[in-house]
C-alpha atoms as a PDB file:
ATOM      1  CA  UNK A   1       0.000   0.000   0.000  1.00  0.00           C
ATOM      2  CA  UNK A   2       1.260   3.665  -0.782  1.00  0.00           C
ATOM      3  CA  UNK A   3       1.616   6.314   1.440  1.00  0.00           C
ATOM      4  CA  UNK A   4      -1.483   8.204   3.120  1.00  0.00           C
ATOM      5  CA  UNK A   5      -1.233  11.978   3.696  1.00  0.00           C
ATOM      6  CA  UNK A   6      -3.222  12.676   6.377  1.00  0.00           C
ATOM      7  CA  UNK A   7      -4.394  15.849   8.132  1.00  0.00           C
ATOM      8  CA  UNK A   8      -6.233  15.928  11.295  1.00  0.00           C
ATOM      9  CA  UNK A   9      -9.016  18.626  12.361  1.00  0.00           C
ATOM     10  CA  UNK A  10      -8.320  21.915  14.102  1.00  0.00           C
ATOM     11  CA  UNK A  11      -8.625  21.263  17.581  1.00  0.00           C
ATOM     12  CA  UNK A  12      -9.606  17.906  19.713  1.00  0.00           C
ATOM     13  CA  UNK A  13     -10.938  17.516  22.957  1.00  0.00           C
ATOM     14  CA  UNK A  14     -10.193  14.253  24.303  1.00  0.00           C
ATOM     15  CA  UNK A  15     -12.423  13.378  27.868  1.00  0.00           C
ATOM     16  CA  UNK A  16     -10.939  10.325  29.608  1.00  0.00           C
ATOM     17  CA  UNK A  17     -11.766   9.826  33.421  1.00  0.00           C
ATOM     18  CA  UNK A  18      -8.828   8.800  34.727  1.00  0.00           C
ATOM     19  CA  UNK A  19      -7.623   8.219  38.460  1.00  0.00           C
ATOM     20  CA  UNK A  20      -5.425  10.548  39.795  1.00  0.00           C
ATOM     21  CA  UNK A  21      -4.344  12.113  43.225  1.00  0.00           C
ATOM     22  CA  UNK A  22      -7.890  11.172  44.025  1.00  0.00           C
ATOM     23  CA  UNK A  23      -9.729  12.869  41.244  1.00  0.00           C
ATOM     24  CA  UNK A  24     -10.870  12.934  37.787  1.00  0.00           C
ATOM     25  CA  UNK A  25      -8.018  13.939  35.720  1.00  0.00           C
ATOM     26  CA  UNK A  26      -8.931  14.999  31.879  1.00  0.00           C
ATOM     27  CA  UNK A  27      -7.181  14.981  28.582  1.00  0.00           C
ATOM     28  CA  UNK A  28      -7.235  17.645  26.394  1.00  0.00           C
ATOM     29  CA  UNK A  29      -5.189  17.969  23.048  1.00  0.00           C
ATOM     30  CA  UNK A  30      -4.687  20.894  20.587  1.00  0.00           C
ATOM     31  CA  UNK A  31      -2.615  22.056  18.101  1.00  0.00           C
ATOM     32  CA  UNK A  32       0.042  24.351  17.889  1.00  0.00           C
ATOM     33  CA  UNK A  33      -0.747  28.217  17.340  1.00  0.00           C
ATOM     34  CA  UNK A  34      -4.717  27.106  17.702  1.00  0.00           C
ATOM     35  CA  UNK A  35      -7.358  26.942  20.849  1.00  0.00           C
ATOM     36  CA  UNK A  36      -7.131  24.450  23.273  1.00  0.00           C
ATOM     37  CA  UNK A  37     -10.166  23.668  25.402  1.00  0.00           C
ATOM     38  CA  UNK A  38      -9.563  23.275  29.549  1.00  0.00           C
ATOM     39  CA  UNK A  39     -12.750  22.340  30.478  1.00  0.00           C
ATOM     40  CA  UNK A  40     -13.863  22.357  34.624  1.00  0.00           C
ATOM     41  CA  UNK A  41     -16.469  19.477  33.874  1.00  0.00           C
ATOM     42  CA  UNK A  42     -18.540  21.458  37.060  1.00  0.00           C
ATOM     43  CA  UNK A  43     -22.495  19.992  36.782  1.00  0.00           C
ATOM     44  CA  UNK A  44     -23.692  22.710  39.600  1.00  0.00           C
ATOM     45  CA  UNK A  45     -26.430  20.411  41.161  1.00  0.00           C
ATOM     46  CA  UNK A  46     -27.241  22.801  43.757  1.00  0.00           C
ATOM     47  CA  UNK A  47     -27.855  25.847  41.170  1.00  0.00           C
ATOM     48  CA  UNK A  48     -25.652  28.131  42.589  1.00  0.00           C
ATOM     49  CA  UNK A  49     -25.336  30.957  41.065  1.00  0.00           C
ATOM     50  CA  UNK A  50     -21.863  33.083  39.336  1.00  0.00           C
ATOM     51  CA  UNK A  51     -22.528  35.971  41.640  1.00  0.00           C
ATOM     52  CA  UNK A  52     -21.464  33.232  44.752  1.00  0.00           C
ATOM     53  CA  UNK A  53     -18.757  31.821  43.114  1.00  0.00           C
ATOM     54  CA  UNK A  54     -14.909  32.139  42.655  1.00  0.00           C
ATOM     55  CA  UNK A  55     -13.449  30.452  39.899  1.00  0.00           C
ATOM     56  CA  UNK A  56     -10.249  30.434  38.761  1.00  0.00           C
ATOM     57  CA  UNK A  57      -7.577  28.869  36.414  1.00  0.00           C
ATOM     58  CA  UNK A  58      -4.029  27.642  37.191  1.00  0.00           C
ATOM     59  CA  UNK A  59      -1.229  26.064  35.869  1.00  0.00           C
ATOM     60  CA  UNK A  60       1.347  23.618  37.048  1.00  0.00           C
ATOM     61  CA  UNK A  61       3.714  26.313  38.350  1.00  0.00           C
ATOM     62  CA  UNK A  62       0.406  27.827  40.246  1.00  0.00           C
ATOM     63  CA  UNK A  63       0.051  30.653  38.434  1.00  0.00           C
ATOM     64  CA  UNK A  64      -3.116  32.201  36.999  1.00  0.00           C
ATOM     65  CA  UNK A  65      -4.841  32.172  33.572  1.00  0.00           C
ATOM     66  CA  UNK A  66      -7.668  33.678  34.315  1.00  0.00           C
ATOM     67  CA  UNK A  67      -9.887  34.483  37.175  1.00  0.00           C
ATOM     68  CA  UNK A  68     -14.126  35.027  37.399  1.00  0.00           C
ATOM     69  CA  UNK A  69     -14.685  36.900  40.824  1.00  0.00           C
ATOM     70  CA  UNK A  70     -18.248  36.418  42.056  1.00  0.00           C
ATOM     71  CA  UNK A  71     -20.227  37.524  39.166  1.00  0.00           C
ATOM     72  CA  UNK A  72     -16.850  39.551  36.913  1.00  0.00           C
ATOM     73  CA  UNK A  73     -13.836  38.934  35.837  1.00  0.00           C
ATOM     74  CA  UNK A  74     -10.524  39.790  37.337  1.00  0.00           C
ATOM     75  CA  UNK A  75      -7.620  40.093  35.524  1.00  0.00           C
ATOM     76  CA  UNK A  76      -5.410  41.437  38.833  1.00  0.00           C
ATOM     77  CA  UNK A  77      -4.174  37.972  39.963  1.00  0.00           C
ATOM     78  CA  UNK A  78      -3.819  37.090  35.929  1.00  0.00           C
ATOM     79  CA  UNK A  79      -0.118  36.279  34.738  1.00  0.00           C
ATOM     80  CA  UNK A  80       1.089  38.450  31.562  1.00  0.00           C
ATOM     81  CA  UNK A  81       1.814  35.185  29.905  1.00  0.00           C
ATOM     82  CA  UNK A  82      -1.739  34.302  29.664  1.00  0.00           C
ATOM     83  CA  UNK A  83      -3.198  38.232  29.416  1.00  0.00           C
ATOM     84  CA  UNK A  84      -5.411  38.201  26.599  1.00  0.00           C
ATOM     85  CA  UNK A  85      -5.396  35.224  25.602  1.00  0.00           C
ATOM     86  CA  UNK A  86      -8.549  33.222  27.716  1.00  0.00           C
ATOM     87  CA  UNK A  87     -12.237  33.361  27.083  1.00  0.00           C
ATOM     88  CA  UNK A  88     -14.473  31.477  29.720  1.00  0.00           C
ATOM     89  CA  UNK A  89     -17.559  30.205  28.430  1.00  0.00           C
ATOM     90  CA  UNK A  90     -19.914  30.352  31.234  1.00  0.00           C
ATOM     91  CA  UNK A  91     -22.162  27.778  29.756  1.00  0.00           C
ATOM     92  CA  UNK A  92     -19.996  24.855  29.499  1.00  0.00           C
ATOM     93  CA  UNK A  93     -17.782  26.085  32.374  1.00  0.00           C
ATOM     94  CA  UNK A  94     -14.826  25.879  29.941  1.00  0.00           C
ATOM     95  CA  UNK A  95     -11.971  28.180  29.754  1.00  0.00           C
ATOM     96  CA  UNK A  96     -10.175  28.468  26.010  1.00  0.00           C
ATOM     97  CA  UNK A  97      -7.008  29.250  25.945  1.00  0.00           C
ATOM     98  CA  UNK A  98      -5.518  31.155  22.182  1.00  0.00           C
ATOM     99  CA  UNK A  99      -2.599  30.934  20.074  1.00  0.00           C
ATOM    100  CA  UNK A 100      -1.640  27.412  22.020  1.00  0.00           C
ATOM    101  CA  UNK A 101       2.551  26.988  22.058  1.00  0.00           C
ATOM    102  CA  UNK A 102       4.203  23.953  22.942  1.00  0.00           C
ATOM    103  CA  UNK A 103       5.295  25.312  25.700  1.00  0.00           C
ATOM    104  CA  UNK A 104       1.462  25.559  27.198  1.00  0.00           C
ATOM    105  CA  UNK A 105       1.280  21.611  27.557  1.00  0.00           C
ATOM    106  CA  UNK A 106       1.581  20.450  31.068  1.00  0.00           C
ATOM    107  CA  UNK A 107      -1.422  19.999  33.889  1.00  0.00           C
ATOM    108  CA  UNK A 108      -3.906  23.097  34.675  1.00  0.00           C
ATOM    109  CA  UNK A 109      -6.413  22.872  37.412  1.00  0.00           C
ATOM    110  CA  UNK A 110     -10.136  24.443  37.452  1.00  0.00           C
ATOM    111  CA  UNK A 111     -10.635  25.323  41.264  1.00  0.00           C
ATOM    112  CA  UNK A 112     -14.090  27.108  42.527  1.00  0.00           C
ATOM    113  CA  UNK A 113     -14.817  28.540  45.678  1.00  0.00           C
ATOM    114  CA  UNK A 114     -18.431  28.875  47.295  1.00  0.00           C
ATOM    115  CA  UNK A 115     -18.802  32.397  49.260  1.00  0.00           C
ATOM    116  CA  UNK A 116     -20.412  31.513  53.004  1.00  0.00           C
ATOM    117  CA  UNK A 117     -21.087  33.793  55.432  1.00  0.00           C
ATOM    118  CA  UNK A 118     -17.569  32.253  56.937  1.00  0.00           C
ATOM    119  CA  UNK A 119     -15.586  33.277  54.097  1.00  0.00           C
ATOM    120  CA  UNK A 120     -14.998  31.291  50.846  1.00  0.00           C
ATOM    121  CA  UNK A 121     -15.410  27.557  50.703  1.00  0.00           C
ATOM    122  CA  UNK A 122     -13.279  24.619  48.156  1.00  0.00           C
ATOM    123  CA  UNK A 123     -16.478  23.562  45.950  1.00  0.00           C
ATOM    124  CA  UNK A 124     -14.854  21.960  42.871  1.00  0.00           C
ATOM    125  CA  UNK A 125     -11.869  21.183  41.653  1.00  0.00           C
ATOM    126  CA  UNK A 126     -10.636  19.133  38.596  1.00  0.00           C
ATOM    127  CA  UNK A 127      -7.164  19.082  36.749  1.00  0.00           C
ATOM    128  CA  UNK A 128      -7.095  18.350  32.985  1.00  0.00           C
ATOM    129  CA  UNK A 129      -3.907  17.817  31.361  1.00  0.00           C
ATOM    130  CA  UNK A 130      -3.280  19.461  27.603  1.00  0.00           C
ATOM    131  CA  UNK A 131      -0.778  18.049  24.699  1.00  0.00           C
ATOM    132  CA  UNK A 132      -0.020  19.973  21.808  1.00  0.00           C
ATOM    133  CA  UNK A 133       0.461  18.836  18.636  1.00  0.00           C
ATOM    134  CA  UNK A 134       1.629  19.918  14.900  1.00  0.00           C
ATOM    135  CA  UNK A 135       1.743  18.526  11.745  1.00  0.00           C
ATOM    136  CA  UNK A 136       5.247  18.442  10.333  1.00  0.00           C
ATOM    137  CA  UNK A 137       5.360  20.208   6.881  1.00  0.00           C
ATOM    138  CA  UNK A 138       5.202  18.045   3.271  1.00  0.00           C
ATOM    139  CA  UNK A 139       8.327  16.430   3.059  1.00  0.00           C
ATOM    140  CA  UNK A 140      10.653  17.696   0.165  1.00  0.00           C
ATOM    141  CA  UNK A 141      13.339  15.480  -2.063  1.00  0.00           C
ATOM    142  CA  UNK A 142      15.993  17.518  -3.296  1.00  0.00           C
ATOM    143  CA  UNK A 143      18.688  15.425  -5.489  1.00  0.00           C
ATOM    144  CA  UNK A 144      22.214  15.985  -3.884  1.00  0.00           C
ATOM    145  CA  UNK A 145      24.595  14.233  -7.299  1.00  0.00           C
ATOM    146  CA  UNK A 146      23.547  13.320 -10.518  1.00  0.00           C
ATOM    147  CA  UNK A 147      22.758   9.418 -11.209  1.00  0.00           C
ATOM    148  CA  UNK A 148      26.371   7.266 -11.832  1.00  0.00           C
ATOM    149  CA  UNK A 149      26.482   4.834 -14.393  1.00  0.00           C
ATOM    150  CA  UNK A 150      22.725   4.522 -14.210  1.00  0.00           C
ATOM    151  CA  UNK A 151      23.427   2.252 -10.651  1.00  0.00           C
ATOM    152  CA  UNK A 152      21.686   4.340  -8.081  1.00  0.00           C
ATOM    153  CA  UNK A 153      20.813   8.734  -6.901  1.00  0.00           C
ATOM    154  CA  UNK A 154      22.417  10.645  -3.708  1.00  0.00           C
ATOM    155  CA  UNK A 155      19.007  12.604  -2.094  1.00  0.00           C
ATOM    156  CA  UNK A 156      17.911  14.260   1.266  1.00  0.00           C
ATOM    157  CA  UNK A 157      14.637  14.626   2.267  1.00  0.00           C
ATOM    158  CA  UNK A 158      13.299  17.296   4.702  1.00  0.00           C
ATOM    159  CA  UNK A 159      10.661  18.463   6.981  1.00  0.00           C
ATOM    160  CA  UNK A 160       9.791  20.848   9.290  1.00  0.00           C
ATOM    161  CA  UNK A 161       7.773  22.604  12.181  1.00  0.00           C
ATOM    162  CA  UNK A 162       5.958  19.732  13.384  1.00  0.00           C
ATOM    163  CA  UNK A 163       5.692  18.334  17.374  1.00  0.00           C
ATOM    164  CA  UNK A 164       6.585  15.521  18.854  1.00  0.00           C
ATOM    165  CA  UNK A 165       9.258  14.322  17.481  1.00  0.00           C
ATOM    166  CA  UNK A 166       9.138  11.849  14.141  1.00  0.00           C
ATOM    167  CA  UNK A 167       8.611   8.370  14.227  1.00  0.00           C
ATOM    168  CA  UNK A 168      10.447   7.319  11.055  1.00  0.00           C
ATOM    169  CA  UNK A 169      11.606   8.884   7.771  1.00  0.00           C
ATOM    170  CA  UNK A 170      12.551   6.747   4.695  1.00  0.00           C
ATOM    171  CA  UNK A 171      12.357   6.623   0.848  1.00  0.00           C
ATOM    172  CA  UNK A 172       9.569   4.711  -1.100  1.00  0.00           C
ATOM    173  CA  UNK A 173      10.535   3.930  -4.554  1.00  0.00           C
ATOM    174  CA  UNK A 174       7.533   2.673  -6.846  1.00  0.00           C
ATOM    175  CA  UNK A 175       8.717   0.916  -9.859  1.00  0.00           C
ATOM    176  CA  UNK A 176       6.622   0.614 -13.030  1.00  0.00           C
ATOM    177  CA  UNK A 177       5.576  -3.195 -12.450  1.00  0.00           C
ATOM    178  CA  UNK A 178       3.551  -1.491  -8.731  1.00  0.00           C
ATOM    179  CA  UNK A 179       6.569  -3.168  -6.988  1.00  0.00           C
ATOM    180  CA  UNK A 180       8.128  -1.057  -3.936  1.00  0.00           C
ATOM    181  CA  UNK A 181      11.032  -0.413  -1.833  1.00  0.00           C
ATOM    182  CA  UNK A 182      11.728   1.420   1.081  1.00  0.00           C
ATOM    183  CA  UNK A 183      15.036   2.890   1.800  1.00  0.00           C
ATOM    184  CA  UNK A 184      16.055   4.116   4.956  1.00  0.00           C
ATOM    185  CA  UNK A 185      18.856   6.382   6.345  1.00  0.00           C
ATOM    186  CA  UNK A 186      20.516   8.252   9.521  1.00  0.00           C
ATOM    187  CA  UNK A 187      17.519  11.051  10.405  1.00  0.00           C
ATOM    188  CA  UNK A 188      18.754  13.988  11.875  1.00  0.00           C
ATOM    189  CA  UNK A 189      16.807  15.982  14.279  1.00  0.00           C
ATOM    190  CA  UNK A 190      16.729  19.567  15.325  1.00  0.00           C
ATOM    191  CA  UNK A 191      14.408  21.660  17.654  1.00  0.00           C
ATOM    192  CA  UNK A 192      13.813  25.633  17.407  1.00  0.00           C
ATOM    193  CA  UNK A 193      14.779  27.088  20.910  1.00  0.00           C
ATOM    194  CA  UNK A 194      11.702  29.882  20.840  1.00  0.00           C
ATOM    195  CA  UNK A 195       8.483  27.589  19.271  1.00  0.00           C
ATOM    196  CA  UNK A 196       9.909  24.135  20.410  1.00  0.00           C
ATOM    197  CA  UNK A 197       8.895  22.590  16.947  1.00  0.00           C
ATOM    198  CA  UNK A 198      11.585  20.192  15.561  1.00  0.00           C
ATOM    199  CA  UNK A 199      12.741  19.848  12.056  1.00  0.00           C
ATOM    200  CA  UNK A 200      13.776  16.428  10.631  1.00  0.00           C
ATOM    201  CA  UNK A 201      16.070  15.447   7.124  1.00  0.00           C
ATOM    202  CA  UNK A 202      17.437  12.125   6.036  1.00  0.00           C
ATOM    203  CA  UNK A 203      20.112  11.841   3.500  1.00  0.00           C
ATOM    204  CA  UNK A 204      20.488   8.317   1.360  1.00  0.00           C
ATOM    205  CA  UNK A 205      21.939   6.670  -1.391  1.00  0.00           C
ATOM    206  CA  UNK A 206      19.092   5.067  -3.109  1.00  0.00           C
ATOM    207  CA  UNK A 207      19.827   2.548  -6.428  1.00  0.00           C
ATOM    208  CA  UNK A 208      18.039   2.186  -9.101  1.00  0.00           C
ATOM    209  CA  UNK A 209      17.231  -1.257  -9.794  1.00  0.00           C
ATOM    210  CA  UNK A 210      18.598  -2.938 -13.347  1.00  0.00           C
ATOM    211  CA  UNK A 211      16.277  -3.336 -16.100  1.00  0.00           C
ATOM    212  CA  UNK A 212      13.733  -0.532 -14.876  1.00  0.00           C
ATOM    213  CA  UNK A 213      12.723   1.822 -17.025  1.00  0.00           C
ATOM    214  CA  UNK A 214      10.897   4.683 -15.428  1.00  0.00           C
ATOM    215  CA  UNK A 215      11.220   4.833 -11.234  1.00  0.00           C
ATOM    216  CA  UNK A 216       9.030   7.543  -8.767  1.00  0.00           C
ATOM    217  CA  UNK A 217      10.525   7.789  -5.505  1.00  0.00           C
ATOM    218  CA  UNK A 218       8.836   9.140  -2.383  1.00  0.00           C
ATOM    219  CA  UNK A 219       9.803  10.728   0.806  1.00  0.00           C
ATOM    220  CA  UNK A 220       7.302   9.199   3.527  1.00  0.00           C
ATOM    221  CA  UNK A 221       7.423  10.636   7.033  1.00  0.00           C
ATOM    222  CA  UNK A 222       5.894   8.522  10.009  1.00  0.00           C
ATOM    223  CA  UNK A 223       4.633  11.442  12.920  1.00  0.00           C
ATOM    224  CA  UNK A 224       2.081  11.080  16.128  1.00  0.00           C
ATOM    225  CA  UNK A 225      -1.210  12.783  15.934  1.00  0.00           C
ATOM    226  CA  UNK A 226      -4.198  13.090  18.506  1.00  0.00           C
ATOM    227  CA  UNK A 227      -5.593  10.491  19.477  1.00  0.00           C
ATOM    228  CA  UNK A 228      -2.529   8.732  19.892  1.00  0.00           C
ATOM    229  CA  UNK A 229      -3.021   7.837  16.337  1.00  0.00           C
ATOM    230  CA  UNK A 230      -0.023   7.281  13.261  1.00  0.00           C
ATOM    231  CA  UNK A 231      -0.133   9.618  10.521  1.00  0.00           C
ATOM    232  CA  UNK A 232       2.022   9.483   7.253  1.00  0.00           C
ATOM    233  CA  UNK A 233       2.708  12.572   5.449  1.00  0.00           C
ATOM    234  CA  UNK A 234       4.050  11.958   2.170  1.00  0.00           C
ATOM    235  CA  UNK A 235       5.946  13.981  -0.577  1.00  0.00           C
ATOM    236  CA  UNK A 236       5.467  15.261  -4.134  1.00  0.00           C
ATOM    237  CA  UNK A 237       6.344  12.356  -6.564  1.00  0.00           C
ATOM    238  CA  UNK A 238      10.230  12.840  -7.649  1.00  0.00           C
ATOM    239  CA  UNK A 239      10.438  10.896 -10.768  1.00  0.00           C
ATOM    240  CA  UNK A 240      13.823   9.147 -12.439  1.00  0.00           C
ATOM    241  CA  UNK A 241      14.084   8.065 -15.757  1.00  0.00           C
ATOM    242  CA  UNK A 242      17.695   6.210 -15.690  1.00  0.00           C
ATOM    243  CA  UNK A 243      19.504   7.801 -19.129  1.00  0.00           C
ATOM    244  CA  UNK A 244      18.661   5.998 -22.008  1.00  0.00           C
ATOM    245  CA  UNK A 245      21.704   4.960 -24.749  1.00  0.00           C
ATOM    246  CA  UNK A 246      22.881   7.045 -28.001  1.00  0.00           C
ATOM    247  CA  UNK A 247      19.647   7.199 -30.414  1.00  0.00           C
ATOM    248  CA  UNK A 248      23.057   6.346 -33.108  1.00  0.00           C
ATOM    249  CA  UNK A 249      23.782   3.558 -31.308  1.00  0.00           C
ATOM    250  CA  UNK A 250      20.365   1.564 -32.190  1.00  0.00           C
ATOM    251  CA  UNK A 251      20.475   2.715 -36.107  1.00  0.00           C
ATOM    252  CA  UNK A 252      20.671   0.609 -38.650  1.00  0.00           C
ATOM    253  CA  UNK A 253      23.919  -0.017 -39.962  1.00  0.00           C
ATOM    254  CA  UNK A 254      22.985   1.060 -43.865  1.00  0.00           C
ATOM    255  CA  UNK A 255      21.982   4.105 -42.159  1.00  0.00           C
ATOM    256  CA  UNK A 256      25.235   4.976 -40.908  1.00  0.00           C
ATOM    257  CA  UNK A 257      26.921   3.461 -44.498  1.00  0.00           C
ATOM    258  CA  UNK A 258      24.499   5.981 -46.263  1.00  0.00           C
ATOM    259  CA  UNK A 259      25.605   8.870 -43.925  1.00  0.00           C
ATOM    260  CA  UNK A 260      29.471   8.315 -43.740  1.00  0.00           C
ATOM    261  CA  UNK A 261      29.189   7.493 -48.097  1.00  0.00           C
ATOM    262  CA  UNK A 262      27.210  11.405 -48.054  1.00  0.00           C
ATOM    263  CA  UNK A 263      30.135  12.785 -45.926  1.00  0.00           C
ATOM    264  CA  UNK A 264      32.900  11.459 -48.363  1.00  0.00           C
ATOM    265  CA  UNK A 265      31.520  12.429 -51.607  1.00  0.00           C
ATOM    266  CA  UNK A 266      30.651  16.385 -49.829  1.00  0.00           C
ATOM    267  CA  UNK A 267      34.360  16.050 -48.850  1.00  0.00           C
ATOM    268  CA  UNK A 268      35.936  15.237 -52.837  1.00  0.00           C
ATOM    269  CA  UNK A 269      33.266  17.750 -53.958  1.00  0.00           C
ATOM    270  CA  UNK A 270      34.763  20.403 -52.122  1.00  0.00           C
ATOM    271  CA  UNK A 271      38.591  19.653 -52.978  1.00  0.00           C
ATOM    272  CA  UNK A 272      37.497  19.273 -56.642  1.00  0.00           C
ATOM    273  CA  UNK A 273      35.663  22.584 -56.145  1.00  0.00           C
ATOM    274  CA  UNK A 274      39.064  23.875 -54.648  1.00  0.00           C
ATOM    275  CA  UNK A 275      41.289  22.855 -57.339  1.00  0.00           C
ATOM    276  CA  UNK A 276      38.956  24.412 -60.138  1.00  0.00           C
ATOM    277  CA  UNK A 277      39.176  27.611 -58.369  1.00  0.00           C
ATOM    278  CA  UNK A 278      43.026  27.407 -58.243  1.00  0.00           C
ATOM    279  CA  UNK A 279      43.331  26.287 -61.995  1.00  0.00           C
ATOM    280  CA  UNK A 280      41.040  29.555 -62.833  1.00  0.00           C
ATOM    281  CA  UNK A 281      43.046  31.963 -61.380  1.00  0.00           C
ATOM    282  CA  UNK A 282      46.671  30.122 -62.799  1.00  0.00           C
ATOM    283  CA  UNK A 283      45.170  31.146 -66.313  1.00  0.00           C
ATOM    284  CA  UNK A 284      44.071  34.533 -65.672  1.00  0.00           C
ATOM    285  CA  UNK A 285      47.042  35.453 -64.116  1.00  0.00           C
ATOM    286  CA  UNK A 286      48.624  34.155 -67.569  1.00  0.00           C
ATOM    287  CA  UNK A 287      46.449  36.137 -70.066  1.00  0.00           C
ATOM    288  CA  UNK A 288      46.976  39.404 -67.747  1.00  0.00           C
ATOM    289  CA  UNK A 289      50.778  38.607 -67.992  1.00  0.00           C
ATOM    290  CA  UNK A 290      50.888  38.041 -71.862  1.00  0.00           C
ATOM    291  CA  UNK A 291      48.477  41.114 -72.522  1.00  0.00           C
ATOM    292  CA  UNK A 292      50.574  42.995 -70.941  1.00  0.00           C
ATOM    293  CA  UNK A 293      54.106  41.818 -72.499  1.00  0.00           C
ATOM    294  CA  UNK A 294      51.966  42.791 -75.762  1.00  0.00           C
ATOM    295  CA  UNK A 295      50.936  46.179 -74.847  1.00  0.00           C
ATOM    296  CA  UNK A 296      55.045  46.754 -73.947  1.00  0.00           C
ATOM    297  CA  UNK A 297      56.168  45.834 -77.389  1.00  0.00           C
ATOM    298  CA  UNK A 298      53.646  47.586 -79.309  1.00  0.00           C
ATOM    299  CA  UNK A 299      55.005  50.570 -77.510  1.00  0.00           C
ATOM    300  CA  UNK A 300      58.643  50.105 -77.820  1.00  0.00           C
ATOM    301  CA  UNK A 301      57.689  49.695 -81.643  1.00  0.00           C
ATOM    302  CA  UNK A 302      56.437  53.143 -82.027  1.00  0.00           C
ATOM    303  CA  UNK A 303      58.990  54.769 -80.378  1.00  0.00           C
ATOM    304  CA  UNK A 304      61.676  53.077 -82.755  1.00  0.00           C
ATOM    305  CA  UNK A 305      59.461  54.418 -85.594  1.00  0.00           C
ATOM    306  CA  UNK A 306      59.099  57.894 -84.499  1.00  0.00           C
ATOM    307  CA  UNK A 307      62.360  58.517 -83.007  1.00  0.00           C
ATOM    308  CA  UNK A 308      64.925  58.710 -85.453  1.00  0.00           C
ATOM    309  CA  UNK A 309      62.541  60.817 -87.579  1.00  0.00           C
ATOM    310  CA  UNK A 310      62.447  63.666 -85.237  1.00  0.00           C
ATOM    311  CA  UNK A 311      66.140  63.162 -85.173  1.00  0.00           C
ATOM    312  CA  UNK A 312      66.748  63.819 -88.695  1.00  0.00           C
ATOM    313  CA  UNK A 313      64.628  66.916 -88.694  1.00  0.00           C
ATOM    314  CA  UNK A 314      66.342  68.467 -85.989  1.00  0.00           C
ATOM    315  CA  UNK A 315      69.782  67.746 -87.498  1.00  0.00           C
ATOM    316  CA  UNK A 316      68.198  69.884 -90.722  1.00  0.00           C
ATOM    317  CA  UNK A 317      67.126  72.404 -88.848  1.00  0.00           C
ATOM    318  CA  UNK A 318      70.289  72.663 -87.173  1.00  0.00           C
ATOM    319  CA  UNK A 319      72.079  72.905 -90.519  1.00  0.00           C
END
């Protein structure tokens, strides 16, 4: 079976009567940042009513959350941790606490007081004890190397911001036949000092088995949820195709006959293509040559023609 990604509802009140110190100790569960419910479970058989009644909030370390003084509400005796963050709902006798951190889980106690005409009187008390809980983020595969030799893929796989810490954190690899494999590794763990959420990453060498065309790996993380149930968040899909061979390589070998014979004759065509070239400007560096050894002897012709002519005429003169 593949990996379910499952996401739980907003905010859980869990009721279990349970003995403890002599009283009826309640669960309560919530999740981080949200509104968790401390309920004071008070039936108020004799109908008494608010205006007679102290009832008040605390904590493990004793101190206050939030305080309803016959009738109103007092904030005096309220700790600035919990200021403005409590609602009482008088019809339920439940007090919600806001914004819920981590650091809120422990044991709280509902205590009321009857006011006698001797002073105030214990009426009720009950203790409830709240877990908090967050869903770690969608795990993310990021590949560390590239795939060697088609054997196998370096990848880490993180998550983040969730509470308590993770179960288990491993690599699902679904092959194209619906067989799977799980691949585990070293998870490291880390927790933020101010919210108390941890982070989680695994880092693994996963191979790629032979003969396999097309693989889709998953990151599958294994976390606690209310109700003291299992949850697995799972990742996008990261798909592998291994590297396929050289398209060349498969080609028929007339093919490649066909394309080395094309090369060959483009190569002779050019040298013969060369060589015609060359030949063409041998022979008109000839004609230039010879046209102009023509033109040269045509003129030294003339001038023996003309020459001693004027010479003869000037010798006359001269007489």
């Amino acid at each position: 079976m593949g990996p379910g990604c499952t996401m739980g509802p907003g905010n859980i009140l869990i009721l279990m009567a349970l003995l403890h110190s002599g009283t009826a100790f309640l669960k309560s569960e919530a999740y981080f940042n949200e509104t968790a419910e401390l309920p004071c479970q008070f039936l108020n058989s004799q109908n008494l009513s608010l205006n007679e009644l102290v009832i008040f909030w605390q904590d493990q370390k004793k101190l206050v959350l939030y305080e309803f003084y016959l009738g109103k509400e007092n904030l005096n005796n309220v700790d600035p941790k919990y200021m403005q963050r409590t609602s009482f709902d008088q019809n339920s006798w439940t007090l919600r606490l806001h914004r819920a951190q981590i650091k809120d889980k422990g044991v709280y106690q509902c205590i009321i007081h009857h006011k006698s005409p001797t002073g105030l009187v214990p009426h009720h008390q009950k203790d409830t004890e709240l877990s908090l809980f967050a869903n770690f983020t969608e795990p993310e595969i990021v590949q560390m190397s590239n795939v060697t030799e088609n054997s196998g893929i370096n990848l880490t796989c993180s998550s983040g911001q969730g509470y308590p810490k993770a179960m288990k954190m491993y690599f699902l690899l679904k092959l194209e036949n619906s067989t799977e494999l799980e691949y585990e590794g070293v998870m490291q763990t880390s927790q933020d000092n101010g919210t108390e959420l941890y982070n989680v990453s695994i880092s693994s060498y996963v191979p790629l088995p032979d003969g396999v065309s097309n693989v889709t790996i998953f990151c599958v993380l294994k976390a606690k949820s209310m109700k003291s149930r299992e949850i697995e968040i799972c990742s996008k899909p990261f798909c592998r195709v291994p590297r396929q061979p050289s398209p060349i390589a498969h080609q028929p070998s007339w093919i490649i006959a066909v394309i080395l014979i094309f090369l060959i004759l483009c190569g002779m065509a050019c040298c013969l293509w060369k060589r015609k070239k060359k030949q063409r400007i041998v022979v008109s560096n000839k004609e230039t040559t010879r046209m102009e050894k023509d033109t040269n002897e045509e003129t030294e012709e003339r001038m023996k023609i003309y020459v001693p002519e004027r010479h003869d005429r000037e010798v006359q003169c001269a007489v």
